[in-house]
C-alpha atoms as a PDB file:
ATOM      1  CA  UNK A   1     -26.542  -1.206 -38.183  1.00  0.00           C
ATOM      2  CA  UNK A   2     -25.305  -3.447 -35.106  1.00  0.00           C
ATOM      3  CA  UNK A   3     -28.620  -4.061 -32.850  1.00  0.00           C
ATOM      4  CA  UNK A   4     -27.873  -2.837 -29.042  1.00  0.00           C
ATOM      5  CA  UNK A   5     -26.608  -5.524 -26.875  1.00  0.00           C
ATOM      6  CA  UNK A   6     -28.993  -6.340 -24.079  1.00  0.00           C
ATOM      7  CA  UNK A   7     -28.522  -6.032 -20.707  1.00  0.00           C
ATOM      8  CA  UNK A   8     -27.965  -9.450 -18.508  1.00  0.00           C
ATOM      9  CA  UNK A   9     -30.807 -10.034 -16.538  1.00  0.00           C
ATOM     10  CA  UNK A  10     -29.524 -10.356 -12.478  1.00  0.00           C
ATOM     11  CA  UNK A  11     -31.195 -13.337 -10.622  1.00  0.00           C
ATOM     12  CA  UNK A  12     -32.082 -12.762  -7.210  1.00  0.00           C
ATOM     13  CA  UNK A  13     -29.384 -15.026  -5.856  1.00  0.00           C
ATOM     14  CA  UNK A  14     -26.890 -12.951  -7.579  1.00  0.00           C
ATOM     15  CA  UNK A  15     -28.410  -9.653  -5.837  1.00  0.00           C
ATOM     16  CA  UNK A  16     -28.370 -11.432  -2.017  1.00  0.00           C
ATOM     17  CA  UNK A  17     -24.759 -12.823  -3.365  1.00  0.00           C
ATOM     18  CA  UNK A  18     -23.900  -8.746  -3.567  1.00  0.00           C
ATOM     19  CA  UNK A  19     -25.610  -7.585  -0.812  1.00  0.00           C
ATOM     20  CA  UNK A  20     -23.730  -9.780   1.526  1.00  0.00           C
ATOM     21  CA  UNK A  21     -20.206  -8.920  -0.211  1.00  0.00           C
ATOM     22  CA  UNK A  22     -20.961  -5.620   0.787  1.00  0.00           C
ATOM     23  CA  UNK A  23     -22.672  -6.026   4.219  1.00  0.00           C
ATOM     24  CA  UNK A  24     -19.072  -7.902   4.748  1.00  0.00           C
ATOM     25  CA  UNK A  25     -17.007  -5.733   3.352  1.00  0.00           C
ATOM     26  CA  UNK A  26     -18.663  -2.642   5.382  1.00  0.00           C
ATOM     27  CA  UNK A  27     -18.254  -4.249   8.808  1.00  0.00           C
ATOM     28  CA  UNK A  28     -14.874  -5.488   8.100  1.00  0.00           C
ATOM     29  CA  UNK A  29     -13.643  -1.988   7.276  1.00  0.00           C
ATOM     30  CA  UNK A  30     -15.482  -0.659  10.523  1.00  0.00           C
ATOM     31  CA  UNK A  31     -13.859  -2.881  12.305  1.00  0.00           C
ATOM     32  CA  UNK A  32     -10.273  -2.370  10.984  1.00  0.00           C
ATOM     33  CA  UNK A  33     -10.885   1.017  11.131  1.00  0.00           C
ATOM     34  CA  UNK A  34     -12.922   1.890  14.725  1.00  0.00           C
ATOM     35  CA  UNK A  35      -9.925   0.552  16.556  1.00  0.00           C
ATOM     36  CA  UNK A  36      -7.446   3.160  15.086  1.00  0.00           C
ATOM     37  CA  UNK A  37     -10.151   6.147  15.020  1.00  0.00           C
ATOM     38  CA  UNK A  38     -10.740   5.455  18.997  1.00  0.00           C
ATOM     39  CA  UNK A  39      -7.098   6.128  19.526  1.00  0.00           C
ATOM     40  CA  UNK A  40      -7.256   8.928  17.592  1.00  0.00           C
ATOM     41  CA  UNK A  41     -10.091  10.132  19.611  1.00  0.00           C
ATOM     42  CA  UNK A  42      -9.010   9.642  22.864  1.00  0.00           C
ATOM     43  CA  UNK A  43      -5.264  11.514  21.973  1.00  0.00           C
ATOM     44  CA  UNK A  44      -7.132  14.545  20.966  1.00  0.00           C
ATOM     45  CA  UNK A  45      -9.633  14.889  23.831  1.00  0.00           C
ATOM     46  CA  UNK A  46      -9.018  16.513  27.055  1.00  0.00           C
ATOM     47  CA  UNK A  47      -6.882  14.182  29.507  1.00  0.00           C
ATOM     48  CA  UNK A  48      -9.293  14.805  32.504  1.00  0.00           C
ATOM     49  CA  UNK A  49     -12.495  14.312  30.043  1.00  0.00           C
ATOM     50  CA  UNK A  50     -11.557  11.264  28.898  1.00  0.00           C
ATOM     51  CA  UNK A  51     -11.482   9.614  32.455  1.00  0.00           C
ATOM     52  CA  UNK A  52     -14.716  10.016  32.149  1.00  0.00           C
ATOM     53  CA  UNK A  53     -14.890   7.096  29.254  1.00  0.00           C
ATOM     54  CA  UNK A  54     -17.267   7.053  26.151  1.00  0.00           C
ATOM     55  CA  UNK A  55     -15.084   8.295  23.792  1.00  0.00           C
ATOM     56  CA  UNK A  56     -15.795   6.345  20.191  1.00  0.00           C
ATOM     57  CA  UNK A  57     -14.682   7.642  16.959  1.00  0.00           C
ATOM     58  CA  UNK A  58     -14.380  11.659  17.911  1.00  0.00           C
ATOM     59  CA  UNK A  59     -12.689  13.395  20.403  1.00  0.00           C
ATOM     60  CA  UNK A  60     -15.547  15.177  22.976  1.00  0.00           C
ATOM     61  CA  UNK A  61     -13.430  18.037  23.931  1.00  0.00           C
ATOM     62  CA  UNK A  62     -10.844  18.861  21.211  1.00  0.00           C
ATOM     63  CA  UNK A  63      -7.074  19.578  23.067  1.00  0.00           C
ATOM     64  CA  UNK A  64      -3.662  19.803  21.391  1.00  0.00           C
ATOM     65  CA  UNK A  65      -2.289  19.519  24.769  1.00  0.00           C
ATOM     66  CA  UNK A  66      -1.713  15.791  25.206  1.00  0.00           C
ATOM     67  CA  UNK A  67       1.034  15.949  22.116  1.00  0.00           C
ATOM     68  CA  UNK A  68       1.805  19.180  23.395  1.00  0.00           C
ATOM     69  CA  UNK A  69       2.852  17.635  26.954  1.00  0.00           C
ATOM     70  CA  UNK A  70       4.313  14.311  25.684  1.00  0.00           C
ATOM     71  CA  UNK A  71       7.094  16.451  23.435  1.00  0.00           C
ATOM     72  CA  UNK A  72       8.690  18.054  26.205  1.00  0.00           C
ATOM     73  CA  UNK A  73       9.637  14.675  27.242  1.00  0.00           C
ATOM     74  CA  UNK A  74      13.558  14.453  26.098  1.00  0.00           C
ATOM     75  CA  UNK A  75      13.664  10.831  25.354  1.00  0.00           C
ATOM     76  CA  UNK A  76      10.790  11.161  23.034  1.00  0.00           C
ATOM     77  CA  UNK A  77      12.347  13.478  21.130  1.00  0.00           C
ATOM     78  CA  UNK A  78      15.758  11.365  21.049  1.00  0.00           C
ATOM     79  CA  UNK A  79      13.924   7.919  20.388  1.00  0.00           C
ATOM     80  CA  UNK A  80      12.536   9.097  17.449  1.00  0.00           C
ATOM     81  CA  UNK A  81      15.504  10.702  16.014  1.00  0.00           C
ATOM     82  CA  UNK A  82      16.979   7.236  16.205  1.00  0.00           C
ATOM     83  CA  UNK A  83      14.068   5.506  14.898  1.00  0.00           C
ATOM     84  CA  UNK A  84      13.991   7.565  11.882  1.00  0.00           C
ATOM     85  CA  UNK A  85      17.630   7.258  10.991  1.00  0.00           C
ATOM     86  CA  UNK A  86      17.890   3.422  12.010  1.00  0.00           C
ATOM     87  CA  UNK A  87      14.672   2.707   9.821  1.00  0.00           C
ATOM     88  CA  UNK A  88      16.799   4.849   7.038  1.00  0.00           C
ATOM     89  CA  UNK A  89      20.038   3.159   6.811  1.00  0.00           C
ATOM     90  CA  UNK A  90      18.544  -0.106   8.475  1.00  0.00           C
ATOM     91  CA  UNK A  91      15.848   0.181   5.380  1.00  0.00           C
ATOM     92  CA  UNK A  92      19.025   0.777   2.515  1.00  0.00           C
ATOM     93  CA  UNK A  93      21.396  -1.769   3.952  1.00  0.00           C
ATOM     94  CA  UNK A  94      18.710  -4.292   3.859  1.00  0.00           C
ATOM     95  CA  UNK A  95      18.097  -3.845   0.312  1.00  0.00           C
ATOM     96  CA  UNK A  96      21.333  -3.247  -0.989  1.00  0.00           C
ATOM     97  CA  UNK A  97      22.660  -6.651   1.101  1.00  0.00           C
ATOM     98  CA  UNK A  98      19.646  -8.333   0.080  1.00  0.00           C
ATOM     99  CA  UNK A  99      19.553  -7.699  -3.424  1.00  0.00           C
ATOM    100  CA  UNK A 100      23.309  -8.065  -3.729  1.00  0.00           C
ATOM    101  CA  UNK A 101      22.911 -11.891  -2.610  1.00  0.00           C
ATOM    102  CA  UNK A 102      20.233 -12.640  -4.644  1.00  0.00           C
ATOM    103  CA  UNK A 103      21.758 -11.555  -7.936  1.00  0.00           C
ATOM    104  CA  UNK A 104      24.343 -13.656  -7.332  1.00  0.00           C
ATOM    105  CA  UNK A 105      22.290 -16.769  -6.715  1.00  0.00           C
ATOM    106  CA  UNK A 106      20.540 -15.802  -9.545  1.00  0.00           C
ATOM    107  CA  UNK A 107      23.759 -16.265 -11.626  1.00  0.00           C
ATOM    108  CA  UNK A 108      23.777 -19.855 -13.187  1.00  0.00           C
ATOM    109  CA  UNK A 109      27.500 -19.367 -13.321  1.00  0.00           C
ATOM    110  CA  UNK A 110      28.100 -19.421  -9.572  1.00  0.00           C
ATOM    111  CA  UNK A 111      29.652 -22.430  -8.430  1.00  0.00           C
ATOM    112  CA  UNK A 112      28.404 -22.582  -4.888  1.00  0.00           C
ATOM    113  CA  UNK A 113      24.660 -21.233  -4.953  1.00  0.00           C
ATOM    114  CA  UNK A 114      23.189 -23.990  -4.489  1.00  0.00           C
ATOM    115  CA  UNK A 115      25.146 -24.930  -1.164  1.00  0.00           C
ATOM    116  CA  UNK A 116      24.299 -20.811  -0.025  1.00  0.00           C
ATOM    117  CA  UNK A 117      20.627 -21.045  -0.443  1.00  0.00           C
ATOM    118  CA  UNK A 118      20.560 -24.194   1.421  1.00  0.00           C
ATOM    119  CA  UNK A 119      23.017 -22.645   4.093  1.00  0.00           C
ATOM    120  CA  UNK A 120      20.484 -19.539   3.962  1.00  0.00           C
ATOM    121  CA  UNK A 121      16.971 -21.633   3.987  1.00  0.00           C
ATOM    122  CA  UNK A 122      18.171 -23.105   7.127  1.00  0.00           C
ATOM    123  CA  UNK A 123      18.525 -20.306   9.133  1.00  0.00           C
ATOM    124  CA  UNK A 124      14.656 -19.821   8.608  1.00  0.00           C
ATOM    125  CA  UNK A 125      14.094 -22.746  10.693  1.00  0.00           C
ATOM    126  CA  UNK A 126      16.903 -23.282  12.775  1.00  0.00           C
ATOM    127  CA  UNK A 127      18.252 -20.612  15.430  1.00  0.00           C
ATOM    128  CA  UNK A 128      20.977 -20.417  17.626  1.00  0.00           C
ATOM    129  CA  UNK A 129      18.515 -18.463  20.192  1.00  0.00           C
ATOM    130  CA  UNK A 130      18.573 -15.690  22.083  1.00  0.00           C
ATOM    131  CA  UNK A 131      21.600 -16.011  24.672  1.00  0.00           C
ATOM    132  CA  UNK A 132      24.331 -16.845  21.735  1.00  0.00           C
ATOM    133  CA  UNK A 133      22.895 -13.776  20.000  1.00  0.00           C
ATOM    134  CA  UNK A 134      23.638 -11.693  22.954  1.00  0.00           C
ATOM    135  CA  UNK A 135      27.182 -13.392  23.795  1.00  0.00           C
ATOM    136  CA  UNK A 136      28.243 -12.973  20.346  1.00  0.00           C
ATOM    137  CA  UNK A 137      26.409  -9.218  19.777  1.00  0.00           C
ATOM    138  CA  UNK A 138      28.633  -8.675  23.413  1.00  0.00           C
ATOM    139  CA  UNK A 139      31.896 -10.076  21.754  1.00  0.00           C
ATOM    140  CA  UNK A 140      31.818  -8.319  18.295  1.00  0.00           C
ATOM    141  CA  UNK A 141      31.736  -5.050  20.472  1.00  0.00           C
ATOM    142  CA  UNK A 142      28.527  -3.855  19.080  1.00  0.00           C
ATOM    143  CA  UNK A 143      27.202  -3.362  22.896  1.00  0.00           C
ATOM    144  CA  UNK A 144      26.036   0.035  23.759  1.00  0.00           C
ATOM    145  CA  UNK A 145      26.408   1.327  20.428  1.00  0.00           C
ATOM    146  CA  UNK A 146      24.407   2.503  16.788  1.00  0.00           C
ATOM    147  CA  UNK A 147      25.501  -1.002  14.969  1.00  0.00           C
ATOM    148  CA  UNK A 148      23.677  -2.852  16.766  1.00  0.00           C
ATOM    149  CA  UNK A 149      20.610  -1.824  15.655  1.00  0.00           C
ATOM    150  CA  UNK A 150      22.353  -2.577  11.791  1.00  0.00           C
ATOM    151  CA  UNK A 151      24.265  -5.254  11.507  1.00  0.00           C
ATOM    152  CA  UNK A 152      22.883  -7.708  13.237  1.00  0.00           C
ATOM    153  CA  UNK A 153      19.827  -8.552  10.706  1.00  0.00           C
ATOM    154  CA  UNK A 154      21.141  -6.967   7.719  1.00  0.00           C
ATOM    155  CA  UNK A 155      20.870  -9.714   5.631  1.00  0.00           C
ATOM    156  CA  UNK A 156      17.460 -11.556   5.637  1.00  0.00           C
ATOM    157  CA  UNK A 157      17.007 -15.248   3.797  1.00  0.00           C
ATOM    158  CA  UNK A 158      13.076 -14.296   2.975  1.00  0.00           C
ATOM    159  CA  UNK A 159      13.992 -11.363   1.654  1.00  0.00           C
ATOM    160  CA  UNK A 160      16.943 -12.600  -0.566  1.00  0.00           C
ATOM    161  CA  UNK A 161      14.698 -15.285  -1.469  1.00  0.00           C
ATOM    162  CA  UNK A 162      11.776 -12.897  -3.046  1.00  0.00           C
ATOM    163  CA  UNK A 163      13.895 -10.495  -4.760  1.00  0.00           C
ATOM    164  CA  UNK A 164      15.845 -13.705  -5.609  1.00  0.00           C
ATOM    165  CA  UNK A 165      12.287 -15.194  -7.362  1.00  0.00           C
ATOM    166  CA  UNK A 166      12.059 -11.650  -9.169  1.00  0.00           C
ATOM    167  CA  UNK A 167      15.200 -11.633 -10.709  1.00  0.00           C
ATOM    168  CA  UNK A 168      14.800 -15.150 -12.028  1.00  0.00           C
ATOM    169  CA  UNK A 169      11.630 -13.702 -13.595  1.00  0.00           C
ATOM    170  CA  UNK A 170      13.696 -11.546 -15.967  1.00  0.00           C
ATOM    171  CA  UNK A 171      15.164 -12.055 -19.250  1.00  0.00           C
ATOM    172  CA  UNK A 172      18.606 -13.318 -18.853  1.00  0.00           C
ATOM    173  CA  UNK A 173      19.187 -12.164 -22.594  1.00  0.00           C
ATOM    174  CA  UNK A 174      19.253  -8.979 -20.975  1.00  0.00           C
ATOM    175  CA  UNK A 175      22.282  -9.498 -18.793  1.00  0.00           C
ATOM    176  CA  UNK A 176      24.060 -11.537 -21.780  1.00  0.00           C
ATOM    177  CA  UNK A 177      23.364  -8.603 -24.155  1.00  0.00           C
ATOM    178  CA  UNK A 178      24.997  -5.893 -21.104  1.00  0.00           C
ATOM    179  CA  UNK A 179      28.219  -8.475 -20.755  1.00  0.00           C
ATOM    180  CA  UNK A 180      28.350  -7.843 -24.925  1.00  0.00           C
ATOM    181  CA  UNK A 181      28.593  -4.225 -24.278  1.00  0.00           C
ATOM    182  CA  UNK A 182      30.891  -4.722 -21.793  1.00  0.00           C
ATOM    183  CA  UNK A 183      29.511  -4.133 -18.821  1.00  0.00           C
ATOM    184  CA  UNK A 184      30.901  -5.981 -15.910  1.00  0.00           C
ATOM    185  CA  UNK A 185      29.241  -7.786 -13.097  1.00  0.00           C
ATOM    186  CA  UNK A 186      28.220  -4.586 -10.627  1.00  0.00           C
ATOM    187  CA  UNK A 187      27.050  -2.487 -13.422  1.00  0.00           C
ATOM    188  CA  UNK A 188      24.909  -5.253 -14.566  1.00  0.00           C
ATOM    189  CA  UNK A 189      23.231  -5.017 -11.037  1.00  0.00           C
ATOM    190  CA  UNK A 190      23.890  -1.230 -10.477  1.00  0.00           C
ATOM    191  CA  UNK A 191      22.142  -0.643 -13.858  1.00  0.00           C
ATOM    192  CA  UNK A 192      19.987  -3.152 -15.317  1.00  0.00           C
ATOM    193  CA  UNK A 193      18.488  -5.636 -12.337  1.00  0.00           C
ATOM    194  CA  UNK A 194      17.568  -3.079  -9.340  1.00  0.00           C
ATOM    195  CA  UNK A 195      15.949  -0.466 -11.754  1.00  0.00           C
ATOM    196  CA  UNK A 196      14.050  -3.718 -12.971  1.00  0.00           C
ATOM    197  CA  UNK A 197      12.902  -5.393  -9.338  1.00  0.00           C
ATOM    198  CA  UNK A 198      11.563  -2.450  -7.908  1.00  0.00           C
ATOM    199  CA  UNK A 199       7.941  -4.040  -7.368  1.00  0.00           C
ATOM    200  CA  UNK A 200      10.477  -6.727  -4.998  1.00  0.00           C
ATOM    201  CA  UNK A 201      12.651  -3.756  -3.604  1.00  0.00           C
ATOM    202  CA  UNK A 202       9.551  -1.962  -2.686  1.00  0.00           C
ATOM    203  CA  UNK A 203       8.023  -4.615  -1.123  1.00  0.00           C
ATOM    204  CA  UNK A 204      11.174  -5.802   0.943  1.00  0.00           C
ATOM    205  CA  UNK A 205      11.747  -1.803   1.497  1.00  0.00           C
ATOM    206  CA  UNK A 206       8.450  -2.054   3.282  1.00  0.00           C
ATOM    207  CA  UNK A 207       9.229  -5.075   5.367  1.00  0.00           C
ATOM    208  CA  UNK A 208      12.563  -3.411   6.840  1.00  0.00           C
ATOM    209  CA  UNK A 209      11.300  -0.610   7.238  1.00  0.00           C
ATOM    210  CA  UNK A 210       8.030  -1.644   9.664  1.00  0.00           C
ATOM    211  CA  UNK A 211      10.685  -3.954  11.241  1.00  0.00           C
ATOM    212  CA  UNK A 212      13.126  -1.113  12.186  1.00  0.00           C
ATOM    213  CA  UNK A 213      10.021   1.135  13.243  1.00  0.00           C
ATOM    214  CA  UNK A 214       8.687  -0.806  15.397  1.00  0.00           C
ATOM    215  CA  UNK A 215      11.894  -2.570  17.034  1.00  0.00           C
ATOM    216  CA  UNK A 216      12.228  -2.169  21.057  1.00  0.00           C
ATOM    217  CA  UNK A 217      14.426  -5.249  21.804  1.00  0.00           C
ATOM    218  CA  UNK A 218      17.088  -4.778  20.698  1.00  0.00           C
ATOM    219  CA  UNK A 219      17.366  -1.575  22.758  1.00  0.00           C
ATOM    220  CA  UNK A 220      16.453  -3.231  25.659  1.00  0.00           C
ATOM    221  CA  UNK A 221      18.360  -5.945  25.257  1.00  0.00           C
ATOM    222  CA  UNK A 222      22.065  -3.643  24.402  1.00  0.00           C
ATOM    223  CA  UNK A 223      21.408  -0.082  24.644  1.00  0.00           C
ATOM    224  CA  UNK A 224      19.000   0.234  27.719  1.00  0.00           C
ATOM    225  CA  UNK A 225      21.912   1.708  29.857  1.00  0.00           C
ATOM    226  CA  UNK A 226      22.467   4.903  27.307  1.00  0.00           C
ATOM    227  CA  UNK A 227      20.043   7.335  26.573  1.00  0.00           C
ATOM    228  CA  UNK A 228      21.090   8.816  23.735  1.00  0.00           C
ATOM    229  CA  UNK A 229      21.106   5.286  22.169  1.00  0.00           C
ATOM    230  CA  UNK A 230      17.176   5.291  22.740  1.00  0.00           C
ATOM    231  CA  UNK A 231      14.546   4.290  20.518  1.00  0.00           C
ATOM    232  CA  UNK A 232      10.811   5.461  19.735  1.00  0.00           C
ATOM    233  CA  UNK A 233       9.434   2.076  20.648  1.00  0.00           C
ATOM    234  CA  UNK A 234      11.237   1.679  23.753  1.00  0.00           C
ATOM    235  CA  UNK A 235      10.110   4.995  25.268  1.00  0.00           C
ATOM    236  CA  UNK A 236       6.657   3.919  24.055  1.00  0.00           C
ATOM    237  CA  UNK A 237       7.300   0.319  25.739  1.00  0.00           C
ATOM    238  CA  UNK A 238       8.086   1.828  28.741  1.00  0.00           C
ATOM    239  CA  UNK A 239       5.415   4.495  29.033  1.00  0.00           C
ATOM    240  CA  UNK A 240       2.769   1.431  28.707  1.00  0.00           C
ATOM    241  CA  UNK A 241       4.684  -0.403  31.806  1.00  0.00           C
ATOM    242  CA  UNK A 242       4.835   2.306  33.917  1.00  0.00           C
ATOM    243  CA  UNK A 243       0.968   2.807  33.110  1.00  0.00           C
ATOM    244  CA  UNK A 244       0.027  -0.676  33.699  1.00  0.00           C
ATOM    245  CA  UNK A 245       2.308  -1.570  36.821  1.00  0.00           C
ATOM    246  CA  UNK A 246       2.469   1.962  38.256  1.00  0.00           C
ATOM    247  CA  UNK A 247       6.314   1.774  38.330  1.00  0.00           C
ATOM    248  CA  UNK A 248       8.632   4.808  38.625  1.00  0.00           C
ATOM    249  CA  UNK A 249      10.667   6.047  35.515  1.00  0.00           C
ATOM    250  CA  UNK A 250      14.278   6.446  35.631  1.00  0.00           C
ATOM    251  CA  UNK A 251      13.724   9.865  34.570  1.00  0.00           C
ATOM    252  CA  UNK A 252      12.390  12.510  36.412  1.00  0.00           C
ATOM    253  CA  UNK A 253      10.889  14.427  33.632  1.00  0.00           C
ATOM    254  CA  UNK A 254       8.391  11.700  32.598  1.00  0.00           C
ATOM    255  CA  UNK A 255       6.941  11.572  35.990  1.00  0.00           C
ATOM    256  CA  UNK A 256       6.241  15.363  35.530  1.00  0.00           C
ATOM    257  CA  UNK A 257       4.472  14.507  32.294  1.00  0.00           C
ATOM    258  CA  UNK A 258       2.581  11.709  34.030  1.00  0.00           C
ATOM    259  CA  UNK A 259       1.553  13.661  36.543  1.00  0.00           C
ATOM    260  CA  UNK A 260      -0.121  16.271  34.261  1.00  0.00           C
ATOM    261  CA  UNK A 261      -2.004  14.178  32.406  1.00  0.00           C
ATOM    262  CA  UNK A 262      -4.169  10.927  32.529  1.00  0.00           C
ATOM    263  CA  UNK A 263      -1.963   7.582  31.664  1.00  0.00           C
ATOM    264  CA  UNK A 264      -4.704   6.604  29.091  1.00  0.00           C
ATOM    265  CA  UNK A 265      -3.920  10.095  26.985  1.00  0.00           C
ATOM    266  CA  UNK A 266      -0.166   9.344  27.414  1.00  0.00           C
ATOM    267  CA  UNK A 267      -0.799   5.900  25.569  1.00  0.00           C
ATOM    268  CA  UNK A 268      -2.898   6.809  23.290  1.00  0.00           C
ATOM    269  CA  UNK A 269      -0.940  10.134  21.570  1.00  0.00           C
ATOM    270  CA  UNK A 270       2.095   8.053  22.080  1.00  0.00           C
ATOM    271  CA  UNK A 271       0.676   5.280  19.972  1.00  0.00           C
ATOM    272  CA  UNK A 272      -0.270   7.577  17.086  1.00  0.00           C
ATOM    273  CA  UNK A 273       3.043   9.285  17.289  1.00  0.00           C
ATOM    274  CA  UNK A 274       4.622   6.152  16.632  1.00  0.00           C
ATOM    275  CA  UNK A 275       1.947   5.066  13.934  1.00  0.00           C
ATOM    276  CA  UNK A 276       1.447   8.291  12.184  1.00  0.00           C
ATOM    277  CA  UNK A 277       4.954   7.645   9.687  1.00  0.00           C
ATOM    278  CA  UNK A 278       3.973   4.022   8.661  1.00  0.00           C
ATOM    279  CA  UNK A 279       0.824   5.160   7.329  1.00  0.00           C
ATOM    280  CA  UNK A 280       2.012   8.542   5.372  1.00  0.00           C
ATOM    281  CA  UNK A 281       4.559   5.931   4.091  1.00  0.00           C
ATOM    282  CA  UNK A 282       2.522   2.882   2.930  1.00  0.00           C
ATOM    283  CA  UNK A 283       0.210   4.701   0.092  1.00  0.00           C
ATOM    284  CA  UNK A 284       3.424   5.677  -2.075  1.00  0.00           C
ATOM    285  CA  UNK A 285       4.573   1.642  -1.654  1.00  0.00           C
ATOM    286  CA  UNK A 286       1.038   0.378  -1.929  1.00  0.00           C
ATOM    287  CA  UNK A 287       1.436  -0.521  -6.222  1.00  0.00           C
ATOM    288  CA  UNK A 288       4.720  -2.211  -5.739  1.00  0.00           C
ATOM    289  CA  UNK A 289       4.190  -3.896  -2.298  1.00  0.00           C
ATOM    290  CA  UNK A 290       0.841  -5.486  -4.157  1.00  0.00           C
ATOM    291  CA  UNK A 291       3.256  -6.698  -7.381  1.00  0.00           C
ATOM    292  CA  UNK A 292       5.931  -7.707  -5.520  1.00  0.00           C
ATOM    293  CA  UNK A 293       3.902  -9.996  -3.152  1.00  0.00           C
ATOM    294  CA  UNK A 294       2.408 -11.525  -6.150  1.00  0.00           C
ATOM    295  CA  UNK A 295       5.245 -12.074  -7.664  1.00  0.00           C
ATOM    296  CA  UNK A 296       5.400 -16.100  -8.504  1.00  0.00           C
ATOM    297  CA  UNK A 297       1.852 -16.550  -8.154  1.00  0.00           C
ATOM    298  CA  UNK A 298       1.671 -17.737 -11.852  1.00  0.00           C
ATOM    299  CA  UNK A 299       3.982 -19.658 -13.567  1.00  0.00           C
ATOM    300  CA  UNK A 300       4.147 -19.640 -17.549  1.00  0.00           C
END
């Protein structure tokens, strides 16, 4: 009969040791999280109540009305219809371009990969800046159009470089064995390689996403003169300028909103309009985004 293994005995060093991890880790999360709740808090109380101030982690008067007000704004409404669909395709371009590269500088067959990722690593440190951007975004034709927000960053050298450091991770006996069968080059990367680098694809998926989200620039920069070319972001950049300087809008219906409520309201259900999709969408991409940024970490 096996005798009952005893319990370690825990010094009193290791008990203070604990009891400090999780005094830390308690006001760290308060303090990540008191920030966000406040917002929260001050978007769901009454407008004129919350001139009053005092407001911390619950609203003191519960009102739907801020969000209520703020969506019969038009250009609300319109900036996030193009948020959503240029953090879609902007999101799927980004990873197919990506990925695409990066198998191919994964292949130990290609002649000029090693010139490429040179060519690519430099553009992480070297820029041409932000007037050539604009002259050549102006002479491609992409101004006052959809594209812009597309094709200008659709390929990324970070991001070809991580999925590019997953892929070499693989087995290359699996592509051999594929080429056997004979499968050819896409199918090989249609079939085998992106089902296999979803931790990286995730993770990347994450990066373009957040990026296209929360992108104002760019419309400010190309796309300020048409309205149905609007983004989230910018309407959110602008609401936050007008609230700060006390300028006028160019359109009449967001003085009217103004007007009915308190400026701090408008920022604050504004800001947790605008926040509200990352966070539904990080849980589902939490397992992979975790993988994928460890990826490398260890080398056998």
């Amino acid at each position: 009969m096996s005798k009952p293994l005893k319990r370690r005995e825990v010094s009193a060093s290791d008990r203070v040791f604990t009891i400090f991890v999780y005094t830390f880790v308690i006001i760290v999360t308060i303090g990540t999280l008191y920030p966000f709740l406040n917002v929260a808090a001050i978007s769901f109380n009454d407008s004129i109540d919350s001139v009053r101030g005092g407001i911390t982690i619950y609203p003191r008067v519960f009102t739907l009305e801020n969000y209520k007000i703020i969506f019969t704004y038009e250009g609300l409404l319109t900036g996030f219809k193009n948020s959503a669909l240029r953090t879609v395709l902007g999101t799927i371009a980004g990873l197919i371009s990506a990925s695409m590269l990066a198998y191919t500088l994964s292949r130990g067959d290609f002649q000029g990969r090693r010139f490429v990722s040179v060519f690519l690593a430099l553009t992480m440190y070297v820029s041409g800046g932000l007037i050539p951007g604009f002259l050549l975004v102006r002479d491609l034709g992409m101004m006052n159009s959809f594209a812009v927000y597309i094709l200008p960053g659709i390929v990324s050298a970070f991001n070809v470089f991580v999925i590019r450091s997953f892929i070499d991770g693989l087995p290359y006996a699996l592509q051999e064995s594929a080429k056997l069968d004979g499968a050819n080059d896409f199918t090989i990367y249609w079939r085998i390689i992106l089902p296999l680098t979803k931790p990286a694809l995730a993770t990347i998926a994450l990066f373009l996403a957040v990026g296209q989200w929360n992108s104002w620039f760019d419309t400010f920069l190309f796309n300020s003169s048409k309205e149905h070319l609007t983004t989230l972001q910018y309407e959110l950049m602008k609401v936050l300028q007008s609230t700060q300087a006390s300028t006028d809008y160019r359109s009449q219906n967001m003085s009217e909103v103004i007007s009915k409520i308190s400026p701090e309201s408008v920022k604050m259900a504004i800001t947790m309009v605008v926040t509200l999709p990352i966070l539904v969408i990080y849980p589902f991409l939490q397992k992979y985004f975790v993988k994928g940024m460890t990826l490398g970490a260890v080398k056998s």
